[in-house]
PDB file of N, CA and C in Angstrom:
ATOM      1  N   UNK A   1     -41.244  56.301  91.028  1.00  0.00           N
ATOM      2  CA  UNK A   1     -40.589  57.066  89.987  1.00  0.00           C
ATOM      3  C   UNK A   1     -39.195  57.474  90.438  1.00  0.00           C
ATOM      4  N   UNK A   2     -37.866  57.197  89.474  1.00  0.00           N
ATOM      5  CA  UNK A   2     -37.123  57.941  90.185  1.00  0.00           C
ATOM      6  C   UNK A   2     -36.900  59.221  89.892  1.00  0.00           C
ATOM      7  N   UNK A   3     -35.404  60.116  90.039  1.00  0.00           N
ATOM      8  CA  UNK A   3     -35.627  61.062  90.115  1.00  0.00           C
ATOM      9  C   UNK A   3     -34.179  61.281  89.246  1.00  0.00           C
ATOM     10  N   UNK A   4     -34.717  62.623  89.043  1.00  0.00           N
ATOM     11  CA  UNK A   4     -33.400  63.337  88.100  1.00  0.00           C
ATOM     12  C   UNK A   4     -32.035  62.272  87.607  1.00  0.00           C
ATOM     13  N   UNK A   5     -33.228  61.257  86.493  1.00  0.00           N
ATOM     14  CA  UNK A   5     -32.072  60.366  85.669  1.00  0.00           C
ATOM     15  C   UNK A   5     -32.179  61.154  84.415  1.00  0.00           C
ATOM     16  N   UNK A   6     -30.365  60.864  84.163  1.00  0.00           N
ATOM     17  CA  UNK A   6     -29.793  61.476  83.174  1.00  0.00           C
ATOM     18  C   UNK A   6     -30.380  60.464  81.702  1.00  0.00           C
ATOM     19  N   UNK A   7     -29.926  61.697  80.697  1.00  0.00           N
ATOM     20  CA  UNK A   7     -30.350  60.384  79.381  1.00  0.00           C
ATOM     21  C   UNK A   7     -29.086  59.744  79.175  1.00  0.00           C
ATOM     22  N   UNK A   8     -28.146  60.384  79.520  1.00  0.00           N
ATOM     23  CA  UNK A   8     -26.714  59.117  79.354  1.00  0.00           C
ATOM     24  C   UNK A   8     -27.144  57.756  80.362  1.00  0.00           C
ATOM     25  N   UNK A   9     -27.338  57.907  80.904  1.00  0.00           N
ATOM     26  CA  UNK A   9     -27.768  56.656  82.122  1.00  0.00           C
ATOM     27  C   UNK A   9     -28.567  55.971  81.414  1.00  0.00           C
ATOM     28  N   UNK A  10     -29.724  56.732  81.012  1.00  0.00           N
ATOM     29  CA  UNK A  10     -30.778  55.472  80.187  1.00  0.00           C
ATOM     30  C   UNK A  10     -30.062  54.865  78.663  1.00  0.00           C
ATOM     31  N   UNK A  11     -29.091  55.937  78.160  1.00  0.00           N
ATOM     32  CA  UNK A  11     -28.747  55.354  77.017  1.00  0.00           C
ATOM     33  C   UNK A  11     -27.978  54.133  77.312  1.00  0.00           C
ATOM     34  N   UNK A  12     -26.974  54.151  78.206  1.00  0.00           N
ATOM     35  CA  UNK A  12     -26.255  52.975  78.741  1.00  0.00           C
ATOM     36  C   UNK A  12     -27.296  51.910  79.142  1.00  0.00           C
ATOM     37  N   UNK A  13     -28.110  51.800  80.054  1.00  0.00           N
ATOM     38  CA  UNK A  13     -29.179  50.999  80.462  1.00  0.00           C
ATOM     39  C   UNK A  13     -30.000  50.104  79.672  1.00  0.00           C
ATOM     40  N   UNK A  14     -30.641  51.097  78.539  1.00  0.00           N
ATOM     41  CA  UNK A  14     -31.298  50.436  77.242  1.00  0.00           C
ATOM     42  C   UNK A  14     -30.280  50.578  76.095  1.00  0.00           C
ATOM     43  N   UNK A  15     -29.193  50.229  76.197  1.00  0.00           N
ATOM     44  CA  UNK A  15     -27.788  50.096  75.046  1.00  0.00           C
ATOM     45  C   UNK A  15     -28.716  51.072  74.049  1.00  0.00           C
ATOM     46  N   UNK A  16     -29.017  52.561  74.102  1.00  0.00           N
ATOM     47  CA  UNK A  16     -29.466  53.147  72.809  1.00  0.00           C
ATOM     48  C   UNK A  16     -27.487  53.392  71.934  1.00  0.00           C
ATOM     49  N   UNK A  17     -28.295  53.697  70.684  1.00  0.00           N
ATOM     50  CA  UNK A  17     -26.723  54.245  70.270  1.00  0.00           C
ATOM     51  C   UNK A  17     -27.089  55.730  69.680  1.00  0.00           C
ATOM     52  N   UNK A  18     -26.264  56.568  70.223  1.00  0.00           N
ATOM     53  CA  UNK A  18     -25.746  57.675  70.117  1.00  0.00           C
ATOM     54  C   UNK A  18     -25.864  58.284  68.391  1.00  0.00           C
ATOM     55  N   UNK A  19     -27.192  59.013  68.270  1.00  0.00           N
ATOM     56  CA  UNK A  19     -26.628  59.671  66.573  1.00  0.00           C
ATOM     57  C   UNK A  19     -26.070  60.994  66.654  1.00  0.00           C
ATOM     58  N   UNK A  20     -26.780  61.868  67.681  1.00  0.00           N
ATOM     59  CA  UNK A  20     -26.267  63.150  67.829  1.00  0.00           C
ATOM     60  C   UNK A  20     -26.405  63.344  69.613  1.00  0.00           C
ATOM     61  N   UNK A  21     -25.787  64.621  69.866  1.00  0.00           N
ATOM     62  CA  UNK A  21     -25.899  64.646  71.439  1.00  0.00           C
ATOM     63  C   UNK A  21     -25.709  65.875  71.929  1.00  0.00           C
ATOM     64  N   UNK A  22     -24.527  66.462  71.524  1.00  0.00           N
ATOM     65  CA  UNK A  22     -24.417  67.736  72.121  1.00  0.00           C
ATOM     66  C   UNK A  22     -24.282  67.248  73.399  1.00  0.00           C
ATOM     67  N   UNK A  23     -24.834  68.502  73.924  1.00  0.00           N
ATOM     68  CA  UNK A  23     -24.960  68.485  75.618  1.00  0.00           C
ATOM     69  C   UNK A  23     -26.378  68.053  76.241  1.00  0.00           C
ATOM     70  N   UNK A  24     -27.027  67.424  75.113  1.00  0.00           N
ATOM     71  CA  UNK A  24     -28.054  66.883  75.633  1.00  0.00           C
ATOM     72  C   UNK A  24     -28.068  65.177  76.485  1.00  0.00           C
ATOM     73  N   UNK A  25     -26.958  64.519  76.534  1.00  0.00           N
ATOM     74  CA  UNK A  25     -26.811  63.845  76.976  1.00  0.00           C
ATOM     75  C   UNK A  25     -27.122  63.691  78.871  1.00  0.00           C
ATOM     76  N   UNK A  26     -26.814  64.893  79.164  1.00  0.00           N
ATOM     77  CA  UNK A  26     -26.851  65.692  80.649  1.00  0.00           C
ATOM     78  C   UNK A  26     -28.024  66.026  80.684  1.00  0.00           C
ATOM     79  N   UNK A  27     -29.577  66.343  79.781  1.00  0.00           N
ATOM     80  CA  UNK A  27     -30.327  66.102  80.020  1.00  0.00           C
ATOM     81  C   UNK A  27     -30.956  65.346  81.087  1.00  0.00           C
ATOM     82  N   UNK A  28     -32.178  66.062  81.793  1.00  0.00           N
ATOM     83  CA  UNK A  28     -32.907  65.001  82.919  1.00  0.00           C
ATOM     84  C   UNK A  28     -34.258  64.415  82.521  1.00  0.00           C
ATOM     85  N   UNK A  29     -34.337  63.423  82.193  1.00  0.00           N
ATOM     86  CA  UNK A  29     -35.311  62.656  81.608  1.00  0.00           C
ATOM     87  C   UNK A  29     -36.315  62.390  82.729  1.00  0.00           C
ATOM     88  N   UNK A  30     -37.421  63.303  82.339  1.00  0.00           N
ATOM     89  CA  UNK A  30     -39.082  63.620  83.295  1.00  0.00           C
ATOM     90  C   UNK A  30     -39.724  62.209  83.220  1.00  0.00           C
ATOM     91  N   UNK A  31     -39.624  62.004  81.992  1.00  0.00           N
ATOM     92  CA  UNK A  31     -40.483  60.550  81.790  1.00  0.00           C
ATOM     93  C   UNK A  31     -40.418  60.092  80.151  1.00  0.00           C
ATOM     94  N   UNK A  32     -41.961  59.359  79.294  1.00  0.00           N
ATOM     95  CA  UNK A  32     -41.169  59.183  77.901  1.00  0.00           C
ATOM     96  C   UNK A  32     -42.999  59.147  77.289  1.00  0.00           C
ATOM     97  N   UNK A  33     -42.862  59.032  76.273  1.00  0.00           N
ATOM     98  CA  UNK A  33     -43.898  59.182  74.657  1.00  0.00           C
ATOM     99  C   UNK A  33     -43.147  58.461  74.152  1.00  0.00           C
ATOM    100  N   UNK A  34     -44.253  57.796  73.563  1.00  0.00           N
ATOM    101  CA  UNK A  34     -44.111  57.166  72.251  1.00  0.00           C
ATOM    102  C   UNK A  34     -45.715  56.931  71.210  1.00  0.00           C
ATOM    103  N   UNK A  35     -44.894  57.873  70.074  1.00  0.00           N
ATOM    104  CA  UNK A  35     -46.132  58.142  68.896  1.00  0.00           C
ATOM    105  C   UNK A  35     -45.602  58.768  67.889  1.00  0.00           C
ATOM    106  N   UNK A  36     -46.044  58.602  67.053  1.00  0.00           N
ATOM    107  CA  UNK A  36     -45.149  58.936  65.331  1.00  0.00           C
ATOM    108  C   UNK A  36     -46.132  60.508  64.630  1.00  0.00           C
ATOM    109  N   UNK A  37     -47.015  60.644  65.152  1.00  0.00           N
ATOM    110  CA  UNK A  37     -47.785  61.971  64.953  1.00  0.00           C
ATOM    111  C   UNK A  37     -47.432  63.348  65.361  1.00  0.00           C
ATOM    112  N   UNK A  38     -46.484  64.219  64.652  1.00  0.00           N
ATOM    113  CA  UNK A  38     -46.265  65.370  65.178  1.00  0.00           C
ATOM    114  C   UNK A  38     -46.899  65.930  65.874  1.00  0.00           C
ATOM    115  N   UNK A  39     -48.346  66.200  65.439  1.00  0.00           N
ATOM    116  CA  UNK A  39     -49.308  66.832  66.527  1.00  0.00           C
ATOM    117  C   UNK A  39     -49.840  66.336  67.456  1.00  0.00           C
ATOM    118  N   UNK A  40     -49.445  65.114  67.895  1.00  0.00           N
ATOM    119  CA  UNK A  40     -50.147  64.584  68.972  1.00  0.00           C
ATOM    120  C   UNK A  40     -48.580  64.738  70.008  1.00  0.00           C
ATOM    121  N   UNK A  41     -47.493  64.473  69.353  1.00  0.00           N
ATOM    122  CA  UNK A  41     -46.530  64.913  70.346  1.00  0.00           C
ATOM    123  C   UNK A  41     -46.416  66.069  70.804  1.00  0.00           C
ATOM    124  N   UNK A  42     -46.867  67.307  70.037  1.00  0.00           N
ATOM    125  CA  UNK A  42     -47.048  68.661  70.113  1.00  0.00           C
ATOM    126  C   UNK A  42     -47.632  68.807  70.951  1.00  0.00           C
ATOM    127  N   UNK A  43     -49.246  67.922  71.335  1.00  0.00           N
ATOM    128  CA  UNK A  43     -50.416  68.298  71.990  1.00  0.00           C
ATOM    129  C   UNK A  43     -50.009  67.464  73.004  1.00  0.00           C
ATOM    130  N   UNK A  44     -49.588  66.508  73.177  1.00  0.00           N
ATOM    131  CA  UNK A  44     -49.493  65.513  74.386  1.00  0.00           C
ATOM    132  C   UNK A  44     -48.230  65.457  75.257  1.00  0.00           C
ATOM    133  N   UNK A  45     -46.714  65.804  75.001  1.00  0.00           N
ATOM    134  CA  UNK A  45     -46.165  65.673  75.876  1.00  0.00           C
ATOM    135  C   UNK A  45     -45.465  67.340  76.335  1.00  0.00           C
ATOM    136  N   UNK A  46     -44.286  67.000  77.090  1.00  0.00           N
ATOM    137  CA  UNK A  46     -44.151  68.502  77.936  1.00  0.00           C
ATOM    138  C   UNK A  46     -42.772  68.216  77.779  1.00  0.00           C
ATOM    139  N   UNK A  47     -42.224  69.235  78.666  1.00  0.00           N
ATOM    140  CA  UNK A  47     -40.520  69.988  79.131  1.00  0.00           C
ATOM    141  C   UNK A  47     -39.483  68.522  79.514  1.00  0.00           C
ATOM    142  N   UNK A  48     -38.810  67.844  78.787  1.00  0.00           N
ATOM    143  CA  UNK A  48     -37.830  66.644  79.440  1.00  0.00           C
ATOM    144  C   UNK A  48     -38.520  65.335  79.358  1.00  0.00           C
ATOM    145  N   UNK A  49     -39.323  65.128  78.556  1.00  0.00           N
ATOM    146  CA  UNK A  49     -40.264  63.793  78.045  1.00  0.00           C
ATOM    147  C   UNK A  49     -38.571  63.325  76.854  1.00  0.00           C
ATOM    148  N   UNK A  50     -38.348  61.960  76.821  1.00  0.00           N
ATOM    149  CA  UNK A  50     -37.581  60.983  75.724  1.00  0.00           C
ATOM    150  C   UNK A  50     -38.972  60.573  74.896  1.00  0.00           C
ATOM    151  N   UNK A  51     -38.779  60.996  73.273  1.00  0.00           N
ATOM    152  CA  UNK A  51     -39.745  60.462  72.841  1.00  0.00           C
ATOM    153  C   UNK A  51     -39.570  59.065  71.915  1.00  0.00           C
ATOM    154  N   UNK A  52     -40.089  58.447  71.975  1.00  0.00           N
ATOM    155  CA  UNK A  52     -40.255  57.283  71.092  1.00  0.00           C
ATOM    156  C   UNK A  52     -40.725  56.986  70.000  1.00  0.00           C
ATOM    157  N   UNK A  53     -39.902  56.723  68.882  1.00  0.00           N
ATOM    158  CA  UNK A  53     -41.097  57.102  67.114  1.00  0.00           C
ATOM    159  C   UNK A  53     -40.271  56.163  66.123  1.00  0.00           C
ATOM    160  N   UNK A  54     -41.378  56.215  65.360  1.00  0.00           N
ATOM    161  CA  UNK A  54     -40.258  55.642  63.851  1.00  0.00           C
ATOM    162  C   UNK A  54     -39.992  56.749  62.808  1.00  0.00           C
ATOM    163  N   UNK A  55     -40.769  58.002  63.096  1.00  0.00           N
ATOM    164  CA  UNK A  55     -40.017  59.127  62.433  1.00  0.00           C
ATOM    165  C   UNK A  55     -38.689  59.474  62.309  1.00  0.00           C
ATOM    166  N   UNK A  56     -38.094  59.658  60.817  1.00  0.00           N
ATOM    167  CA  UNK A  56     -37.047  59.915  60.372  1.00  0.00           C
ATOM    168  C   UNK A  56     -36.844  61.041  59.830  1.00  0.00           C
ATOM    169  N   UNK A  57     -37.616  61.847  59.886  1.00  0.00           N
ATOM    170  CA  UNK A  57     -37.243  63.263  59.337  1.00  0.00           C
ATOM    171  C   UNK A  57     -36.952  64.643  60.228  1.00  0.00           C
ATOM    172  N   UNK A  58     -36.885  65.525  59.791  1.00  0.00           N
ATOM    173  CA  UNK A  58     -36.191  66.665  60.059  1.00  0.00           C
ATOM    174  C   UNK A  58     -37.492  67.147  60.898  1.00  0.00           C
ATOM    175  N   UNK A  59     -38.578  67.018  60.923  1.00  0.00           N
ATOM    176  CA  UNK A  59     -39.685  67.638  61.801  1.00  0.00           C
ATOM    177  C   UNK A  59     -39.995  66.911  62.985  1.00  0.00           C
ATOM    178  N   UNK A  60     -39.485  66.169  63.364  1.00  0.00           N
ATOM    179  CA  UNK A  60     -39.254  65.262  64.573  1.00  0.00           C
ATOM    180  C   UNK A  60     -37.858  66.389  65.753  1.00  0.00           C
ATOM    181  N   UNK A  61     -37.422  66.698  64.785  1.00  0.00           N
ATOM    182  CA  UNK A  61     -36.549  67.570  65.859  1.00  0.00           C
ATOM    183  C   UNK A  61     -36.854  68.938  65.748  1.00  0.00           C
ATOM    184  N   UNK A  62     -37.426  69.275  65.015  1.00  0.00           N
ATOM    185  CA  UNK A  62     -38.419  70.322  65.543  1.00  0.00           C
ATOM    186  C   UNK A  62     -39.530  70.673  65.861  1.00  0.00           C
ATOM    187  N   UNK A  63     -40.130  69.920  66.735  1.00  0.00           N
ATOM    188  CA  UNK A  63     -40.782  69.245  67.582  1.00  0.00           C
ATOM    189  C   UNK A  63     -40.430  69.490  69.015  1.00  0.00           C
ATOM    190  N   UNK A  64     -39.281  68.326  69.022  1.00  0.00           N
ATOM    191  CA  UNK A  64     -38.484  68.173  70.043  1.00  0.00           C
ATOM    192  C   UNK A  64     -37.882  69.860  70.839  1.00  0.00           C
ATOM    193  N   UNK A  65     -37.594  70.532  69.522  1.00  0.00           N
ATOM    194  CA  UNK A  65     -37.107  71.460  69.907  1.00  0.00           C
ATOM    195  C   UNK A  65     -38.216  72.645  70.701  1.00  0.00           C
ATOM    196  N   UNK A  66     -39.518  72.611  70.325  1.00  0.00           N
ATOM    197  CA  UNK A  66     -41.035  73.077  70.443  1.00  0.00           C
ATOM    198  C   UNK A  66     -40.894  72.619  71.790  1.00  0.00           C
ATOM    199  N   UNK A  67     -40.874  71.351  72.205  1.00  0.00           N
ATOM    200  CA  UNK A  67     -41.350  70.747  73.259  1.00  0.00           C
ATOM    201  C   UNK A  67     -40.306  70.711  74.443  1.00  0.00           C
ATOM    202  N   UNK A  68     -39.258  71.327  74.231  1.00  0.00           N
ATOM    203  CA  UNK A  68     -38.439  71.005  74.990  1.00  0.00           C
ATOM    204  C   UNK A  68     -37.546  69.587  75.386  1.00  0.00           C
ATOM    205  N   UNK A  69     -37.699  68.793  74.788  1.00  0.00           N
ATOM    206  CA  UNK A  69     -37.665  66.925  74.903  1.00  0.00           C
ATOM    207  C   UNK A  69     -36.277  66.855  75.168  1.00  0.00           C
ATOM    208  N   UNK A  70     -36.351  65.453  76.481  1.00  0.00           N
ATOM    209  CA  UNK A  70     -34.980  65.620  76.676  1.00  0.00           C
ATOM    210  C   UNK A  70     -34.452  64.499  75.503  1.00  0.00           C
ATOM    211  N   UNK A  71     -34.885  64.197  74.427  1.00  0.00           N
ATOM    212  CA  UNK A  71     -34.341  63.615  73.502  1.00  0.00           C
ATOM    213  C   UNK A  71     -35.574  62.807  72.545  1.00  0.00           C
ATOM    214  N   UNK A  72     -34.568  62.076  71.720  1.00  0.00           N
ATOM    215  CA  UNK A  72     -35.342  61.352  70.678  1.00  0.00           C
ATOM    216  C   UNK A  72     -34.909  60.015  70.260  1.00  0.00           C
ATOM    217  N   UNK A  73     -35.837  59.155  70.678  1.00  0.00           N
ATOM    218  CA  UNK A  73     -35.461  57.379  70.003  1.00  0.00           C
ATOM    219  C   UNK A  73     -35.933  57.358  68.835  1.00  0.00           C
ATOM    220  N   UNK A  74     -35.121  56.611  67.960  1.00  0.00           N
ATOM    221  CA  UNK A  74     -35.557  55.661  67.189  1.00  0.00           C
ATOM    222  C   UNK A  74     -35.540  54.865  67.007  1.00  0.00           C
ATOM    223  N   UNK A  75     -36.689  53.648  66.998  1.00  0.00           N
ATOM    224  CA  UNK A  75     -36.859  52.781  67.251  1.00  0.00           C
ATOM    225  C   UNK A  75     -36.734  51.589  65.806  1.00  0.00           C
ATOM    226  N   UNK A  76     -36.925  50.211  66.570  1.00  0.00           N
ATOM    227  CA  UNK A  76     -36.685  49.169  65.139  1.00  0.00           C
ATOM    228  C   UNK A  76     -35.399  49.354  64.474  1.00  0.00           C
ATOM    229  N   UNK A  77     -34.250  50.040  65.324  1.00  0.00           N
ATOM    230  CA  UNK A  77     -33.147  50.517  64.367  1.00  0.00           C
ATOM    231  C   UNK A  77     -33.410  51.354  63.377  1.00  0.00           C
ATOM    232  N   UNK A  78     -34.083  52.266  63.222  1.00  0.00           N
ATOM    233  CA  UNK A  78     -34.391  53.059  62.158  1.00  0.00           C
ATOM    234  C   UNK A  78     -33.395  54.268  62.309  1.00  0.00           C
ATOM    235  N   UNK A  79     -32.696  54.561  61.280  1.00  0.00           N
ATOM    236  CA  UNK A  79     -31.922  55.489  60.665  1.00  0.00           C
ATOM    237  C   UNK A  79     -32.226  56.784  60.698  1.00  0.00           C
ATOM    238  N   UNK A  80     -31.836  57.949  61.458  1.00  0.00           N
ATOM    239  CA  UNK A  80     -31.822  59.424  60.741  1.00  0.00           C
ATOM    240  C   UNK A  80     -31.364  59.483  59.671  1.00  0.00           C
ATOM    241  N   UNK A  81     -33.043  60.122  58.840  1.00  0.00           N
ATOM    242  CA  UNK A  81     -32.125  61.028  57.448  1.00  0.00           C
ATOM    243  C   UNK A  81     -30.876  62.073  57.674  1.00  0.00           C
ATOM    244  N   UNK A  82     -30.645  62.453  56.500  1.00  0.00           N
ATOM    245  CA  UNK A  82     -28.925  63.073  56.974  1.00  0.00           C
ATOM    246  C   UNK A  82     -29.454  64.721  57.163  1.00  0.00           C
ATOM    247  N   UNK A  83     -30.525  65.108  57.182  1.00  0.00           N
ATOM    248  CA  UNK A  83     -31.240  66.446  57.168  1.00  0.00           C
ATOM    249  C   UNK A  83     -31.301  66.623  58.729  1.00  0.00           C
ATOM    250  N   UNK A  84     -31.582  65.318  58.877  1.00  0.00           N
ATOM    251  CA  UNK A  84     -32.273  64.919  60.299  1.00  0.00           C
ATOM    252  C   UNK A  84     -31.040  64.945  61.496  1.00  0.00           C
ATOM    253  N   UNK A  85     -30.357  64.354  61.259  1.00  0.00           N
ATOM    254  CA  UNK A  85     -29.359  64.700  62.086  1.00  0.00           C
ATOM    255  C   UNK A  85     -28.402  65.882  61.987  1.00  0.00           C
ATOM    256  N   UNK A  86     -28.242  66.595  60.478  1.00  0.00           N
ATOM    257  CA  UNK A  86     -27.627  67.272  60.398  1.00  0.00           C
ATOM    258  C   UNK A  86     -28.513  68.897  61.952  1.00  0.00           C
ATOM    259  N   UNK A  87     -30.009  68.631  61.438  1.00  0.00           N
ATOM    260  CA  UNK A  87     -30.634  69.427  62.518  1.00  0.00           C
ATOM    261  C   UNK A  87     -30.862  68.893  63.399  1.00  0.00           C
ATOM    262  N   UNK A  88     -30.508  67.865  64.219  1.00  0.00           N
ATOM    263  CA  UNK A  88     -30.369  67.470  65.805  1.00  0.00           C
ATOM    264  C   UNK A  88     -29.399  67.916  66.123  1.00  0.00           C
ATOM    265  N   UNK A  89     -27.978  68.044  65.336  1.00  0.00           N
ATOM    266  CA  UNK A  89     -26.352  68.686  65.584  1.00  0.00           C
ATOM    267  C   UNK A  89     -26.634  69.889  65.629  1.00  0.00           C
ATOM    268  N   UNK A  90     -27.097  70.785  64.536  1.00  0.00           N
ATOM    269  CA  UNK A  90     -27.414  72.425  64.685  1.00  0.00           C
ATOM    270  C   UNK A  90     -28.242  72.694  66.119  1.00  0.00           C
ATOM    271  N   UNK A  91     -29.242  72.145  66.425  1.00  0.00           N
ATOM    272  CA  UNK A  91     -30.128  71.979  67.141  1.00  0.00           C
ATOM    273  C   UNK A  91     -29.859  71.527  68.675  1.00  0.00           C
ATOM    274  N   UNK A  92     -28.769  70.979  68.917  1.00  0.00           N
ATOM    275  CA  UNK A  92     -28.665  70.529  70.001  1.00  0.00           C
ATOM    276  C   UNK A  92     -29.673  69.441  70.755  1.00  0.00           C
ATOM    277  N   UNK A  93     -29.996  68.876  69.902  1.00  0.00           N
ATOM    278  CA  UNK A  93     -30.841  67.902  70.200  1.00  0.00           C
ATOM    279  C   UNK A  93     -30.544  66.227  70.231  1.00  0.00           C
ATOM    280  N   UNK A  94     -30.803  65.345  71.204  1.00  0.00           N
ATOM    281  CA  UNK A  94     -30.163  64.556  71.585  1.00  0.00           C
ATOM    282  C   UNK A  94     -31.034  63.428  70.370  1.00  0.00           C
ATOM    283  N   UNK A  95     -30.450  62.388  69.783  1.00  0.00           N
ATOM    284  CA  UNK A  95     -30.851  61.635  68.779  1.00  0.00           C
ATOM    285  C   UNK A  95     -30.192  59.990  68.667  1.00  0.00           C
ATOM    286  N   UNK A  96     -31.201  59.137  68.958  1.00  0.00           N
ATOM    287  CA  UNK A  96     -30.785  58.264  69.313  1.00  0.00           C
ATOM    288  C   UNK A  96     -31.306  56.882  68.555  1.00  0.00           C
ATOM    289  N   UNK A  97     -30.690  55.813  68.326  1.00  0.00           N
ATOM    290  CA  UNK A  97     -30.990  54.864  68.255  1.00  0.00           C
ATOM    291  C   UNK A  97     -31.236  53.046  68.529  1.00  0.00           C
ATOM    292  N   UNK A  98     -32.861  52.798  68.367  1.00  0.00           N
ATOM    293  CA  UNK A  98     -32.534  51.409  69.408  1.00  0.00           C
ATOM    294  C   UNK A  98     -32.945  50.494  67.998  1.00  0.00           C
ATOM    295  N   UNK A  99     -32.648  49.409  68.726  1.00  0.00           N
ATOM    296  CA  UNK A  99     -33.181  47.956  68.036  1.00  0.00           C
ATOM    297  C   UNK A  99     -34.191  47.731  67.994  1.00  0.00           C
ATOM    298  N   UNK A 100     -34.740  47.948  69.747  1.00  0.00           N
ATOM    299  CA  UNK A 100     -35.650  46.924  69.843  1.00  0.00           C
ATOM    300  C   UNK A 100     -36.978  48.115  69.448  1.00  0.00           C
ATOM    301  N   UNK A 101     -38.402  47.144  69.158  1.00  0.00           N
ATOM    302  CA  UNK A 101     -39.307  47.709  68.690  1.00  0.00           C
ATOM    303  C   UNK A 101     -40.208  49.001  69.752  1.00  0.00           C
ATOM    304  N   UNK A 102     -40.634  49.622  69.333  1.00  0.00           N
ATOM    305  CA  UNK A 102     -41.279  51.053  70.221  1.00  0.00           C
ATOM    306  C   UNK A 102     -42.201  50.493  71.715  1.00  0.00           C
ATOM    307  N   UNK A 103     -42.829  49.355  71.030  1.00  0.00           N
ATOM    308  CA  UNK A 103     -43.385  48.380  72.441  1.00  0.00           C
ATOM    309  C   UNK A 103     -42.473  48.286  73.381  1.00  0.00           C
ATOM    310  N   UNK A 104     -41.415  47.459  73.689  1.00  0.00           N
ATOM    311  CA  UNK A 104     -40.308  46.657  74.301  1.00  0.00           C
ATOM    312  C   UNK A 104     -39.552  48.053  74.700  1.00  0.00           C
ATOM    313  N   UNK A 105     -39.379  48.676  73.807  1.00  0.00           N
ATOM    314  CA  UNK A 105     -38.246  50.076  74.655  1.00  0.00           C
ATOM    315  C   UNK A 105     -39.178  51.257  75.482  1.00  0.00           C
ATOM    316  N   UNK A 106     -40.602  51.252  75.225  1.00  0.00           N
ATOM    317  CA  UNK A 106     -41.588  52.007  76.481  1.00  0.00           C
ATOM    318  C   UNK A 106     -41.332  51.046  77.417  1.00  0.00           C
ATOM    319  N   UNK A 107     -41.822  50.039  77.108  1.00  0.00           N
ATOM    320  CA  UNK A 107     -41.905  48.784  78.764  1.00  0.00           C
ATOM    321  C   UNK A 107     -40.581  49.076  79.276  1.00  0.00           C
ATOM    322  N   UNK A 108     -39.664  48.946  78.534  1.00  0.00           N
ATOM    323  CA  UNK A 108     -38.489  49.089  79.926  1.00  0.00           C
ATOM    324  C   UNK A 108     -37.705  50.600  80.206  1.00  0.00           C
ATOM    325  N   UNK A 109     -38.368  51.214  78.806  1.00  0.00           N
ATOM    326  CA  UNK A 109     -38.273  52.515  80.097  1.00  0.00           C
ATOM    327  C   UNK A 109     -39.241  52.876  80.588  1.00  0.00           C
ATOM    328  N   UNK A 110     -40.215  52.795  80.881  1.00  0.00           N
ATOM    329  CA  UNK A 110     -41.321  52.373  82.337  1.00  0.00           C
ATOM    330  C   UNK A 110     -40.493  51.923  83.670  1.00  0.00           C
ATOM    331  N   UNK A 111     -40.040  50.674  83.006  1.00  0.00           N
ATOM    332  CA  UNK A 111     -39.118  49.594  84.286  1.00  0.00           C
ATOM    333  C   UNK A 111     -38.049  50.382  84.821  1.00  0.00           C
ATOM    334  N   UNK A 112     -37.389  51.196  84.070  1.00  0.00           N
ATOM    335  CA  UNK A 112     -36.481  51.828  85.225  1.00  0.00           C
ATOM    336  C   UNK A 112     -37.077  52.907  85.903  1.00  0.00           C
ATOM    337  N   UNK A 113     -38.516  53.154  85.824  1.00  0.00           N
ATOM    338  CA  UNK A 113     -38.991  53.679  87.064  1.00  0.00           C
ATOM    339  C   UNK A 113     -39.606  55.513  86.256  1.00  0.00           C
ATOM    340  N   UNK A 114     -39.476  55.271  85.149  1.00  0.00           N
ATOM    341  CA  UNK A 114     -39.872  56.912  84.894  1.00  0.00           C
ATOM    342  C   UNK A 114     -41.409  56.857  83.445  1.00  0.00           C
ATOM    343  N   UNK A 115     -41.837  57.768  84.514  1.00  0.00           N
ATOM    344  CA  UNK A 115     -43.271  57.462  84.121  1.00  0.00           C
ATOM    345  C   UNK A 115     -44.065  57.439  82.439  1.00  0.00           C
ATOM    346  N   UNK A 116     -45.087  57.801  82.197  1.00  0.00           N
ATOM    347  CA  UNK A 116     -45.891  58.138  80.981  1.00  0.00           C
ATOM    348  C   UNK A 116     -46.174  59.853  81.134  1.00  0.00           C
ATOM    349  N   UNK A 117     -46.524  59.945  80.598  1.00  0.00           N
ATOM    350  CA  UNK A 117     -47.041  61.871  80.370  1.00  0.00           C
ATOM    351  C   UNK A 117     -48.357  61.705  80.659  1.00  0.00           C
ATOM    352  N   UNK A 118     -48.544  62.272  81.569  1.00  0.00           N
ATOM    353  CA  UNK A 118     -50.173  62.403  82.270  1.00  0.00           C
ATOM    354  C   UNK A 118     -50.775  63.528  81.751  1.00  0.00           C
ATOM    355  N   UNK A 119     -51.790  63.664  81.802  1.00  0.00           N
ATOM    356  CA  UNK A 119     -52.573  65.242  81.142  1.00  0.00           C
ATOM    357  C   UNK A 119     -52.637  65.552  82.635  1.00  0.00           C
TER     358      UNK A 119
END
């Protein structure tokens, strides 16, 4: 596992693109989730988890915000609603987007070395 990687580092690494950021970019990314169920992200991950989803709405970042998360993918290229980012910007919450599908972007952020959420 490594250690105290930034989410700018992984965003560069896995080319995510940037929807919102703040100062969450400086975030230290613990490890990552991926699951589209509010309450199972609620119940399952912790403090500096990147989560992985095809959720597009405004309760995805408050969530994030619940959980402490050092951010949020979206995956398949999927779009923030404009609610949605407008509260990742209020929110300070880091909001991001990839191409590739929720499979392919866990596997390789696995590969750069940072783990799953263990109970």
């Amino acid at each position: 596992m490594r250690d105290k990687v930034k989410l700018r580092q992984i965003a560069r690494e896995l080319e995510l693109e940037v929807r919102a950021a703040g100062d969450g970019l400086e975030a230290e990314v613990q490890g990552g989730y991926s699951g589209d169920l509010i309450s199972d992200v609620l119940a399952n991950t912790r403090q500096g988890v990147l989560w992985i989803t095809h959720q597009r709405h405004p309760n995805t970042v408050a969530a994030a915000v619940l959980r402490e998360l050092a951010g949020i993918v979206l995956a398949n290229g999927r779009e923030p609603e404009e609610d949605t980012l407008r509260k990742a910007r209020e929110e300070n919450v880091a909001l991001l987007v990839s191409g590739l599908q929720a499979y392919e972007l866990a596997g390789r952020l696995f590969g750069l070395g940072l783990p799953g959420v263990k109970k």
